[in-house]
C-alpha atoms as a PDB file:
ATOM      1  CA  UNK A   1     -17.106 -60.696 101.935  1.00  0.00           C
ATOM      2  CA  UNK A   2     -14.690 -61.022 104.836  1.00  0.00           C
ATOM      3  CA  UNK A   3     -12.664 -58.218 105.244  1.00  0.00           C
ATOM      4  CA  UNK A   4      -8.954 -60.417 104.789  1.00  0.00           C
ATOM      5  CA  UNK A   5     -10.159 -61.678 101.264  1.00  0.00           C
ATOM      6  CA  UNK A   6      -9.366 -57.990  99.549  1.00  0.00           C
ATOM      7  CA  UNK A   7      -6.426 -58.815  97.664  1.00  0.00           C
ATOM      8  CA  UNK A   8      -7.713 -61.689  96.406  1.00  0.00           C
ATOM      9  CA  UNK A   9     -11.219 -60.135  94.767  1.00  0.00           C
ATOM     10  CA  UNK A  10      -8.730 -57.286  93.330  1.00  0.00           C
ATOM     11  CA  UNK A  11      -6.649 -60.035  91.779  1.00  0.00           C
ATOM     12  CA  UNK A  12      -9.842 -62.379  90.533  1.00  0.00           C
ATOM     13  CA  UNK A  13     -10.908 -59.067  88.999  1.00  0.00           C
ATOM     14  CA  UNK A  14      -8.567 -57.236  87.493  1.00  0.00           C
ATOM     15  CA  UNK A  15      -5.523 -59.662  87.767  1.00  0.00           C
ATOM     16  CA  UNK A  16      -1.952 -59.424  88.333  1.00  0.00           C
ATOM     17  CA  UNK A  17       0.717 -57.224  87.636  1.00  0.00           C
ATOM     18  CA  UNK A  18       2.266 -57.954  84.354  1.00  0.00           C
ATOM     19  CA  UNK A  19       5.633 -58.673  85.943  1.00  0.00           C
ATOM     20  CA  UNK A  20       4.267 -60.249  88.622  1.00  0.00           C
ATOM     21  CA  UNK A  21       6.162 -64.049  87.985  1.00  0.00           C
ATOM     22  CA  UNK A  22       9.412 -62.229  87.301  1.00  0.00           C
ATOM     23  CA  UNK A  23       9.170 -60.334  90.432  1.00  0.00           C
ATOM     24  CA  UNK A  24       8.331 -63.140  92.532  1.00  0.00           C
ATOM     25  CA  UNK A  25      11.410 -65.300  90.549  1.00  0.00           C
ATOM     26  CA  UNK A  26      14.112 -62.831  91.712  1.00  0.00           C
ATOM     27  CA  UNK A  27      12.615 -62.708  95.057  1.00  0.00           C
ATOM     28  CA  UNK A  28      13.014 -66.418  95.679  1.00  0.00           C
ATOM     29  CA  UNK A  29      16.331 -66.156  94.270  1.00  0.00           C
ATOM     30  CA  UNK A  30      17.476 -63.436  96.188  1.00  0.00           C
ATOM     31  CA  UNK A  31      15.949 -64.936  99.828  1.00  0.00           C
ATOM     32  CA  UNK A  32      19.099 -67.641  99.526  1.00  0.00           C
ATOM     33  CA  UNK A  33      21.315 -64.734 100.415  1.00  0.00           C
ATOM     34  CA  UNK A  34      19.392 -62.990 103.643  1.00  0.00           C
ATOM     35  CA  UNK A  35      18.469 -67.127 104.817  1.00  0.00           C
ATOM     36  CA  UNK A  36      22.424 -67.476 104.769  1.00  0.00           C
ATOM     37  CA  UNK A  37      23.465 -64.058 107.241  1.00  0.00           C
ATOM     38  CA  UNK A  38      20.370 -64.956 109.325  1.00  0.00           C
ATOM     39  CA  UNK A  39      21.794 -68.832 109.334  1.00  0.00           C
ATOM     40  CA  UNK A  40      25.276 -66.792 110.622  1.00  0.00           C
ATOM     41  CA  UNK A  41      23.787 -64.519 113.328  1.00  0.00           C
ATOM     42  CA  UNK A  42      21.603 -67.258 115.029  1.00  0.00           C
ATOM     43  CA  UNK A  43      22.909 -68.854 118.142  1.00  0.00           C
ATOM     44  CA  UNK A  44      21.003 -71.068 121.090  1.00  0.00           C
ATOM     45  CA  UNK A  45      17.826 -73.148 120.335  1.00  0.00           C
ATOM     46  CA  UNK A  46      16.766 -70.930 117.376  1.00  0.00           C
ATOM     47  CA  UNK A  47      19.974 -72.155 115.287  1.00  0.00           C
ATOM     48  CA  UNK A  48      19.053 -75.535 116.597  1.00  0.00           C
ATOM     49  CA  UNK A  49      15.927 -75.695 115.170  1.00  0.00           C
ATOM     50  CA  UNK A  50      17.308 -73.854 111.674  1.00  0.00           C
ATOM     51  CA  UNK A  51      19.521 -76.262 111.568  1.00  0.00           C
ATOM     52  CA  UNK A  52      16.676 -79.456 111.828  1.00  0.00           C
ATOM     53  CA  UNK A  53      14.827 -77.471 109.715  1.00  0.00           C
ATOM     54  CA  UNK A  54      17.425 -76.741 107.157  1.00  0.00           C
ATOM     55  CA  UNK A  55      18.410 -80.869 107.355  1.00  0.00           C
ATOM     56  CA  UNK A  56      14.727 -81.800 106.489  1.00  0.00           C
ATOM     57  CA  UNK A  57      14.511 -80.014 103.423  1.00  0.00           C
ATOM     58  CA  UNK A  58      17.901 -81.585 102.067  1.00  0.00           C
ATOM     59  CA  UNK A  59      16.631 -84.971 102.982  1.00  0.00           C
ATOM     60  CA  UNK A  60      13.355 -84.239 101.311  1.00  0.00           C
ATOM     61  CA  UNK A  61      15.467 -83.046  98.115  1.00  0.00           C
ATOM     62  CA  UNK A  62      17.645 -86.089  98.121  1.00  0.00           C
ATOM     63  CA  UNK A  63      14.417 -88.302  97.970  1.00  0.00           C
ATOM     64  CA  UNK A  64      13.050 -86.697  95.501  1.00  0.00           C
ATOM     65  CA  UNK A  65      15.959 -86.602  93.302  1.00  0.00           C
ATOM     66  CA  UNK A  66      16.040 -90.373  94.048  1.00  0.00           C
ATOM     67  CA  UNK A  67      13.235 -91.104  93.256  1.00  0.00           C
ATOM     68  CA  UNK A  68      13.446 -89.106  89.784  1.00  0.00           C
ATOM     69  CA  UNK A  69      16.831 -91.404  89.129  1.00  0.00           C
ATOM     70  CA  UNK A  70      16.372 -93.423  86.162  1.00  0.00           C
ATOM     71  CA  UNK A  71      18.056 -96.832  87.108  1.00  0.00           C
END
């Protein structure tokens, strides 16, 4: 066994914590807050590239929700 693939063999084994999805829920929820200071602190070619970034997931949102439309 490779020496990287130990959390994985715990999990397959004994499985996850029982709160495990609700930790992980509040955790994505809660990342919209530090992605907006670290959106306000960046300056130069890093916010550039937030900002292309940030532009390709709203365009990617906006298809999908398009193509979800019911005409």
């Amino acid at each position: 066994m490779p020496q990287n693939e130990h959390i994985e063999e715990f999990q397959r084994r004994n499985g996850k914590r029982f709160d495990h999805v609700e930790k992980t829920r509040k955790r994505k929820a809660r990342a919209v807050h530090s992605d907006a200071t670290h959106a306000k602190r960046i300056h130069g070619i890093r916010a550039i590239l937030h900002n292309q970034k940030r532009y390709k997931e709203k365009a990617a949102m906006k298809k999908t929700i398009k193509a979800h439309q019911v005409c």
